[in-house]
Structure formats: structure tokens, C-alpha cells
PDB file of N, CA and C in Angstrom:
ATOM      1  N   UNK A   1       4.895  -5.517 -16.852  1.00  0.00           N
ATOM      2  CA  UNK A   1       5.765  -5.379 -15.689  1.00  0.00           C
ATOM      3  C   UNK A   1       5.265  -6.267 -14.555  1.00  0.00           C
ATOM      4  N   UNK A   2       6.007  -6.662 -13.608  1.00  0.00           N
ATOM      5  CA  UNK A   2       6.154  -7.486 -12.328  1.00  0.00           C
ATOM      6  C   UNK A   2       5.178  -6.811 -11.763  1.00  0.00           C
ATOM      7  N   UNK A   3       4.027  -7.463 -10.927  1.00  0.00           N
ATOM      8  CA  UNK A   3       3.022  -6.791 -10.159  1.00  0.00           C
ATOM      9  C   UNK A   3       3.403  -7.375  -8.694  1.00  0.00           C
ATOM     10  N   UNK A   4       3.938  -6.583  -7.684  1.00  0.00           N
ATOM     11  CA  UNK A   4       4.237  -6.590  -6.313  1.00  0.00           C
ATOM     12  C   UNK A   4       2.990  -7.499  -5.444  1.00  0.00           C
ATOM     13  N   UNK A   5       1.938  -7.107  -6.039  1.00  0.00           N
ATOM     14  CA  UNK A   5       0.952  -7.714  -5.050  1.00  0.00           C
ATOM     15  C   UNK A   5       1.073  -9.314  -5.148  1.00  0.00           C
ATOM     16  N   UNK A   6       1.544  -9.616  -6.479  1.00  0.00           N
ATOM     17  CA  UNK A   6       1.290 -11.788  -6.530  1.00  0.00           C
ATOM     18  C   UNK A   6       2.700 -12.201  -5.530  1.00  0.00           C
ATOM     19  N   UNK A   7       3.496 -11.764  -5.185  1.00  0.00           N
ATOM     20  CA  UNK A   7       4.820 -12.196  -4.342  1.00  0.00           C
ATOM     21  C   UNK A   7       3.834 -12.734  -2.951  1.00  0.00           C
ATOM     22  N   UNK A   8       4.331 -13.626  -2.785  1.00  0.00           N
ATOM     23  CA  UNK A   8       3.831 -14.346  -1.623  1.00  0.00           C
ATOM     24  C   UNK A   8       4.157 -13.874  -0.450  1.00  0.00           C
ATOM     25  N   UNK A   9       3.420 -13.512   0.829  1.00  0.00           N
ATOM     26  CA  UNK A   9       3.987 -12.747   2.022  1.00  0.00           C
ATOM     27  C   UNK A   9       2.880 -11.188   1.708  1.00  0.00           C
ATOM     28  N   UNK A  10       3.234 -10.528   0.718  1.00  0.00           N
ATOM     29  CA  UNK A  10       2.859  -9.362   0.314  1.00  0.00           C
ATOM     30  C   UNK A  10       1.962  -8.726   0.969  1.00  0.00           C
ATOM     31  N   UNK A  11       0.693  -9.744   0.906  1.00  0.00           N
ATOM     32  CA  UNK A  11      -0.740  -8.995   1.892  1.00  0.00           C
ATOM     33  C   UNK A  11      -0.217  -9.179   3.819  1.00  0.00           C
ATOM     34  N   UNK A  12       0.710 -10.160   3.873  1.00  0.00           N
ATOM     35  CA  UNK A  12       1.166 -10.189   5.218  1.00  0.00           C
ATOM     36  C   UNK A  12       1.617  -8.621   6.015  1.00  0.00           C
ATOM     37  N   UNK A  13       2.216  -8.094   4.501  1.00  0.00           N
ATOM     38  CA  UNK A  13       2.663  -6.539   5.436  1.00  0.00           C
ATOM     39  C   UNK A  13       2.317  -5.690   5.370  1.00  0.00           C
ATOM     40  N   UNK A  14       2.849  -4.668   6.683  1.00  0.00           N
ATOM     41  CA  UNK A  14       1.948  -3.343   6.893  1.00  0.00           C
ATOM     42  C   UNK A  14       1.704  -2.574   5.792  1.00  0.00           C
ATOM     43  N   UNK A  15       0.957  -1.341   5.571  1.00  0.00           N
ATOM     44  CA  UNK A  15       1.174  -0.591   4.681  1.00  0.00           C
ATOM     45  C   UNK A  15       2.344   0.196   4.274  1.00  0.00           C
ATOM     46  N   UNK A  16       3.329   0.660   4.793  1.00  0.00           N
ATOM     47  CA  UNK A  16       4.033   1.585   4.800  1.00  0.00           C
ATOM     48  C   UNK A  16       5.652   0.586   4.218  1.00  0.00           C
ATOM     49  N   UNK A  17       5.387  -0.840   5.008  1.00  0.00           N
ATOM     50  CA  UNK A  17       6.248  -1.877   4.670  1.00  0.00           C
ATOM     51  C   UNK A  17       5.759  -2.596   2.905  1.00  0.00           C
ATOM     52  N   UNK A  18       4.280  -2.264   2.425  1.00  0.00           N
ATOM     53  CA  UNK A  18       3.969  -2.675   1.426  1.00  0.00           C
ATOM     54  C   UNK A  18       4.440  -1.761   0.408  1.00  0.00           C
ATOM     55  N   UNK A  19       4.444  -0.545   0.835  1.00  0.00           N
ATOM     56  CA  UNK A  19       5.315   0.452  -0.061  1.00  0.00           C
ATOM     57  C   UNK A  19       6.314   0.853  -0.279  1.00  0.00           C
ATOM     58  N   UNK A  20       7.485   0.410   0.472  1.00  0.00           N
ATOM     59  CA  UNK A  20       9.120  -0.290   0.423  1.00  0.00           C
ATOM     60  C   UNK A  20       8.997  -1.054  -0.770  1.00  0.00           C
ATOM     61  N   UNK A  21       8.589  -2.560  -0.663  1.00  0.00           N
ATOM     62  CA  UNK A  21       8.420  -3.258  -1.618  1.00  0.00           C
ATOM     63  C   UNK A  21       8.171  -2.888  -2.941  1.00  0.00           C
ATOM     64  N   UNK A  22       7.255  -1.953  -2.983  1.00  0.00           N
ATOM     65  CA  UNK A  22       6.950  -1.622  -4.426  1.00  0.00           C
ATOM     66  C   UNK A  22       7.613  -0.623  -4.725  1.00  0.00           C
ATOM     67  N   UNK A  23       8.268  -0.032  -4.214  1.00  0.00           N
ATOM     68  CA  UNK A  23       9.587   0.954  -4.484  1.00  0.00           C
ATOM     69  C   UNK A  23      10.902  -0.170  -4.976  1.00  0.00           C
ATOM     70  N   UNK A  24      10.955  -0.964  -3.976  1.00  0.00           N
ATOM     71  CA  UNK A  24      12.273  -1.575  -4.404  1.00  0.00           C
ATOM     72  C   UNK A  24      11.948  -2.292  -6.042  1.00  0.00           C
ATOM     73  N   UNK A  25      10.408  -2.901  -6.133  1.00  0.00           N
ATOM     74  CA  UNK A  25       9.967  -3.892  -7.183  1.00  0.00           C
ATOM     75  C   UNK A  25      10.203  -2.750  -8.363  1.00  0.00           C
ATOM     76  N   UNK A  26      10.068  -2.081  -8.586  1.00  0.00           N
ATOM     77  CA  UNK A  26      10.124  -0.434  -9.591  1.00  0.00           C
ATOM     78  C   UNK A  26      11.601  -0.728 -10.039  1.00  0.00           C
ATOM     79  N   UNK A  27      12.183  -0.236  -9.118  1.00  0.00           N
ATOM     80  CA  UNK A  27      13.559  -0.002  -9.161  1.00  0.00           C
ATOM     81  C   UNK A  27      14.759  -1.421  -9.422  1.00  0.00           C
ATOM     82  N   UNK A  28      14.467  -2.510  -9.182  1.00  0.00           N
ATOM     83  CA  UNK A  28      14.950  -4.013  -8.863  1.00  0.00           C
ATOM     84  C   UNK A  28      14.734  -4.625 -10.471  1.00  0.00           C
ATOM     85  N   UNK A  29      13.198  -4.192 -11.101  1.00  0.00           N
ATOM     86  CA  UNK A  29      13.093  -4.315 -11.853  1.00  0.00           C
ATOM     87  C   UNK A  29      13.478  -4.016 -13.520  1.00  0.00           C
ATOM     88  N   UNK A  30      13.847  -2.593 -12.922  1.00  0.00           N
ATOM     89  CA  UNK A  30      14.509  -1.663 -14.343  1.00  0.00           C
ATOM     90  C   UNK A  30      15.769  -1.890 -14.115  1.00  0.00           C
ATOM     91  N   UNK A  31      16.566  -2.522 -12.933  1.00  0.00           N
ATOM     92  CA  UNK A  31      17.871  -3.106 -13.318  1.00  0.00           C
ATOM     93  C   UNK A  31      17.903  -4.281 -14.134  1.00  0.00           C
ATOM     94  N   UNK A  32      17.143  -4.714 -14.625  1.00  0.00           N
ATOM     95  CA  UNK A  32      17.659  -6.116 -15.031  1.00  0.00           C
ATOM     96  C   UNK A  32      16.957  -6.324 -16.501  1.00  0.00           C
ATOM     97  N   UNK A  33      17.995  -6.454 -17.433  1.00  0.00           N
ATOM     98  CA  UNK A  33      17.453  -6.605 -19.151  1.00  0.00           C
ATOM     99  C   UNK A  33      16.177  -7.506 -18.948  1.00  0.00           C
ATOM    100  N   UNK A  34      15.500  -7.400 -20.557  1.00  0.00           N
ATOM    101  CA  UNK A  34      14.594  -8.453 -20.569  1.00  0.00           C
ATOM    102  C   UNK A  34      14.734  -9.790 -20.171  1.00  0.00           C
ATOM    103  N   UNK A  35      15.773 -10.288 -20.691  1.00  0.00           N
ATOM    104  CA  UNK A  35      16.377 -11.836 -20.476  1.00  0.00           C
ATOM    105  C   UNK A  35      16.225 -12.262 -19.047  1.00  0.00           C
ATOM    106  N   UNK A  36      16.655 -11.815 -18.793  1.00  0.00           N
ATOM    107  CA  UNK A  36      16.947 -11.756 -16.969  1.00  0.00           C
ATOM    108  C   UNK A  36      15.420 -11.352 -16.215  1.00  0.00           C
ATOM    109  N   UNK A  37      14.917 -10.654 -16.543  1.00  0.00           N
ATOM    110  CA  UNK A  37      13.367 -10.474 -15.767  1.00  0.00           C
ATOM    111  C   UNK A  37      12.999 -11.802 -14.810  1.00  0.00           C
ATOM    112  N   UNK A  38      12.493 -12.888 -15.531  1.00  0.00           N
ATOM    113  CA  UNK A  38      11.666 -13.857 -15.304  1.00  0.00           C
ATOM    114  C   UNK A  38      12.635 -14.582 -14.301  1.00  0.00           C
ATOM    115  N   UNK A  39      13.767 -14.619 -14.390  1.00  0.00           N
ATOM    116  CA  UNK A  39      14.305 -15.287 -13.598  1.00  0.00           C
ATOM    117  C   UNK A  39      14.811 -14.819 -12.036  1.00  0.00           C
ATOM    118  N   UNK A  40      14.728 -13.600 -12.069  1.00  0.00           N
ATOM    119  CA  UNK A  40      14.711 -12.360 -11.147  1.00  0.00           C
ATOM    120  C   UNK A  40      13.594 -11.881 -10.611  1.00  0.00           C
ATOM    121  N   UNK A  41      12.797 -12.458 -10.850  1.00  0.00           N
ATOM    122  CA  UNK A  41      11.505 -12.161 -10.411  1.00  0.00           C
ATOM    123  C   UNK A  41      10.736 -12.342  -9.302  1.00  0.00           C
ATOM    124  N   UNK A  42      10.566 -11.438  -8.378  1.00  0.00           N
ATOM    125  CA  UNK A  42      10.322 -11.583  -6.622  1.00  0.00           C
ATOM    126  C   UNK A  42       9.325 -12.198  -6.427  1.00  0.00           C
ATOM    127  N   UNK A  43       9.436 -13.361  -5.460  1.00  0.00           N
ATOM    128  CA  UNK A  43       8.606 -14.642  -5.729  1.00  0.00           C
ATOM    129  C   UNK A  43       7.996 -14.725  -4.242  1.00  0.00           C
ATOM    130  N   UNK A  44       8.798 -13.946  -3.458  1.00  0.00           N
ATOM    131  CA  UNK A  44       8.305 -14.142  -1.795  1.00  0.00           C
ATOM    132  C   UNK A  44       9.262 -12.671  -0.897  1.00  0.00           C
ATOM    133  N   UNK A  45       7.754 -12.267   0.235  1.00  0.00           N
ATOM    134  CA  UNK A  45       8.859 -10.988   0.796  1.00  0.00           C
ATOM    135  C   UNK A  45       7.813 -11.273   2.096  1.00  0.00           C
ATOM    136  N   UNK A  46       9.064 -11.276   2.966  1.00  0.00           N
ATOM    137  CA  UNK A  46       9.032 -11.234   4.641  1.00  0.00           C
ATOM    138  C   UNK A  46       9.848 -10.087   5.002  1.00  0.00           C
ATOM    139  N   UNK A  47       9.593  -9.997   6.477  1.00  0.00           N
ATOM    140  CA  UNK A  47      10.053  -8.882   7.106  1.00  0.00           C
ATOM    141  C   UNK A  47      11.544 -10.575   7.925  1.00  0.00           C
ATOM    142  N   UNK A  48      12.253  -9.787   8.178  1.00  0.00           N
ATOM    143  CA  UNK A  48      13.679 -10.662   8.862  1.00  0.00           C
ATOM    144  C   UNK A  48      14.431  -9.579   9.881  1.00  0.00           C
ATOM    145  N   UNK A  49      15.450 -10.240  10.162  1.00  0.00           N
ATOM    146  CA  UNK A  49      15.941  -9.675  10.936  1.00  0.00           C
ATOM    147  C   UNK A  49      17.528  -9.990  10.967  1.00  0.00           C
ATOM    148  N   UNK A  50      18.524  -8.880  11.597  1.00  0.00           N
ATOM    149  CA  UNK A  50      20.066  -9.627  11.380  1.00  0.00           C
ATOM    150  C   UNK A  50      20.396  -8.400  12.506  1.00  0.00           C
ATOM    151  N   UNK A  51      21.857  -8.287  12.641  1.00  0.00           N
ATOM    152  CA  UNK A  51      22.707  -7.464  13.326  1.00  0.00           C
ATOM    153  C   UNK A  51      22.537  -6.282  13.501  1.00  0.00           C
ATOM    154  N   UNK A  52      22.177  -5.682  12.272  1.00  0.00           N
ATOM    155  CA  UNK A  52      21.913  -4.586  11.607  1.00  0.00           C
ATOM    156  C   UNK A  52      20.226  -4.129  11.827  1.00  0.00           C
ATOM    157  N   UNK A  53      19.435  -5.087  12.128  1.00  0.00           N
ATOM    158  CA  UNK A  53      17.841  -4.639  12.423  1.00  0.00           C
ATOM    159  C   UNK A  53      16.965  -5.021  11.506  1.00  0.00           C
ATOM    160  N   UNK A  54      16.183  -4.577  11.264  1.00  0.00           N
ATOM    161  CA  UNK A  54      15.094  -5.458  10.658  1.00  0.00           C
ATOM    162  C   UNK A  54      15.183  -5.118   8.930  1.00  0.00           C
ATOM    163  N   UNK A  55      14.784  -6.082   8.401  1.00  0.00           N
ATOM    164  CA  UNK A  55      14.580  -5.454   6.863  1.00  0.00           C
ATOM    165  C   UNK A  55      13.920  -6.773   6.014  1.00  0.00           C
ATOM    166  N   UNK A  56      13.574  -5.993   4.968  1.00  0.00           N
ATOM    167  CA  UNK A  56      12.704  -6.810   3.696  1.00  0.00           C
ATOM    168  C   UNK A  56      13.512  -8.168   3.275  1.00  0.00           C
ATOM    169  N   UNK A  57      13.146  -9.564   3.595  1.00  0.00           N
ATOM    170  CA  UNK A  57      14.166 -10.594   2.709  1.00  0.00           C
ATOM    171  C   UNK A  57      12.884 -10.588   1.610  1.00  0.00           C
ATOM    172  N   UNK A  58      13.632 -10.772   0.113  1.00  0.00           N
ATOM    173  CA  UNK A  58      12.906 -10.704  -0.917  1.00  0.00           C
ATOM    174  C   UNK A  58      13.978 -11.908  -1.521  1.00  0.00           C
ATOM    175  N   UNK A  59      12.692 -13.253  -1.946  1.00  0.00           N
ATOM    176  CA  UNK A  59      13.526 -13.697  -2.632  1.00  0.00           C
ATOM    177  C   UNK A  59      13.056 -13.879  -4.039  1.00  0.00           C
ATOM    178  N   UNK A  60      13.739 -14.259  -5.197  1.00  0.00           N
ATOM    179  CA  UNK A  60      13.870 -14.034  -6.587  1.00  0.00           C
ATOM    180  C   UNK A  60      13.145 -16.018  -6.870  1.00  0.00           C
ATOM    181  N   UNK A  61      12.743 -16.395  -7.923  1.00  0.00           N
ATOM    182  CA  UNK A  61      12.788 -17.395  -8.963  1.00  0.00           C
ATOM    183  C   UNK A  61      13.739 -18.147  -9.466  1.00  0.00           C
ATOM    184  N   UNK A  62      14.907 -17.335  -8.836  1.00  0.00           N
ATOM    185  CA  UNK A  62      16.189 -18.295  -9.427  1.00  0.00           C
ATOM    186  C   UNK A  62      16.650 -18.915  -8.096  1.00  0.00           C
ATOM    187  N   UNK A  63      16.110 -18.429  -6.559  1.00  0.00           N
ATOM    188  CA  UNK A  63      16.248 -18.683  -5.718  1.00  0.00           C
ATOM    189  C   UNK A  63      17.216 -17.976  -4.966  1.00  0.00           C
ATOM    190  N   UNK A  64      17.735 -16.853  -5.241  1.00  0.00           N
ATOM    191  CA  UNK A  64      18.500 -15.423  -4.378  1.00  0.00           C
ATOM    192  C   UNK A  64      17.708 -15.201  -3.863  1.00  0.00           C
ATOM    193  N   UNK A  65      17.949 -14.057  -2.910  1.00  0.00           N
ATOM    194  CA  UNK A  65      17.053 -13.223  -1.901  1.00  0.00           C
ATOM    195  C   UNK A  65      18.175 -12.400  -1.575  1.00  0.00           C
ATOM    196  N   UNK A  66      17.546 -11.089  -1.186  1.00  0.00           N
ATOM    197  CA  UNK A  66      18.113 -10.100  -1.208  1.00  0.00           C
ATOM    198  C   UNK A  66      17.443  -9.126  -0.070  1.00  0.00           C
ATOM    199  N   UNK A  67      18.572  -8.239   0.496  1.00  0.00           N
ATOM    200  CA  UNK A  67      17.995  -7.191   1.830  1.00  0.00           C
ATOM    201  C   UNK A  67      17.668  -6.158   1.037  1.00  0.00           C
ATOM    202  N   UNK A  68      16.198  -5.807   1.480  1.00  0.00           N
ATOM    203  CA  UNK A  68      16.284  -4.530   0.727  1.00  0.00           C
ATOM    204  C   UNK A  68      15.400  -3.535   2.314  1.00  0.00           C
ATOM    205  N   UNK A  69      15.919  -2.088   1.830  1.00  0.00           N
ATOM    206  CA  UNK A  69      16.582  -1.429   2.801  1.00  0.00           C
ATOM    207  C   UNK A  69      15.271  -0.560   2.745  1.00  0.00           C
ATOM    208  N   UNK A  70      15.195   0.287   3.943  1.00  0.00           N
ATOM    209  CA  UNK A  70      13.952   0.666   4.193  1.00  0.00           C
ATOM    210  C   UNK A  70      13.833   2.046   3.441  1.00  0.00           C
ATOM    211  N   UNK A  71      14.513   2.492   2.139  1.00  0.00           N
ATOM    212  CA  UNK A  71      14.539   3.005   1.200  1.00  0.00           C
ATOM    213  C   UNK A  71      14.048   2.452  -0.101  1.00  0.00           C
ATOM    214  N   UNK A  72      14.331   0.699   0.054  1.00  0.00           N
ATOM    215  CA  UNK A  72      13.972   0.173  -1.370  1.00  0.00           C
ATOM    216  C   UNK A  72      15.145  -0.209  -1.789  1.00  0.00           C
ATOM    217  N   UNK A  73      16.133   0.375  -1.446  1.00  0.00           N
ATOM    218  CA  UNK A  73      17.773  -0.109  -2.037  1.00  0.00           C
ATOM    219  C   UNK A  73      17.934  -1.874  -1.394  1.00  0.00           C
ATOM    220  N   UNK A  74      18.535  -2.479  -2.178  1.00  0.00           N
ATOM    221  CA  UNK A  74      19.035  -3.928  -1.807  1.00  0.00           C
ATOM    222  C   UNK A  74      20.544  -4.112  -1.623  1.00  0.00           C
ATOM    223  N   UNK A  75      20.960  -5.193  -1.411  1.00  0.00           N
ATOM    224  CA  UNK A  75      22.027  -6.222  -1.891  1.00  0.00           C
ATOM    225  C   UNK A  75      21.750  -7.445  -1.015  1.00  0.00           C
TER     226      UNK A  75
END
């Protein structure tokens, strides 16, 4: 399985923000068949910001990025 800590940014965030991440990485991960893993695979996570307030940009290997929510939920 995907280990949260090699994503680049990772040691940048707080604790409580490091455990979002590995909630969402759990969950982000068991969506997606084998095939699809490697290419889906969270490659970088910052904290961002938009309209809506602050949240996780996580981006993927295929080059997506995705909001994920201070639950762990994305889109």
C-alpha cells in the first residue's frame, strides 16, 4: 500500500493536518482498482486555499489534484 509519509509537502504539516491526509490516503486508495493505483498515486500535499477556506490540494502522478476535506473526503 501507498505510504503517506513519501508525498512531498507531508513533513511540512501540522499533526492533526498529517492525519487528514492519511485518512483521505486509506480511503482515496481503496477507491481505485489495482490498475489505476500507480497512476493515482499522491505525489504532493499542501495546505491551499479558495472561497470556501482552506483545505488539503493533493496532487496524483497522472497530474490531478484534488480538495480533500477536513474529513478526508475529496473531489
Amino acid at each position: 500500500m501507498y505510504d503517506p509519509y513519501d508525498a512531498k509537502g507531508f513533513s511540512n504539516l501540522q499533526c492533526p493536518t498529517q492525519k487528514i491526509f492519511r485518512v483521505f490516503c486509506v480511503r482515496f486508495w481503496n477507491a481505485w482498482g489495482e490498475k489505476s493505483r500507480k497512476k493515482k498515486q499522491p505525489k504532493e500535499v499542501k495546505l491551499a486555499a479558495d472561497e470556501n477556506g482552506i483545505f488539503l490540494k493533493v496532487t496524483c502522478a497522472d497530474g490531478e489534484w484534488y480538495h480533500v476535506t477536513n474529513t478526508g473526503e475529496w473531489y
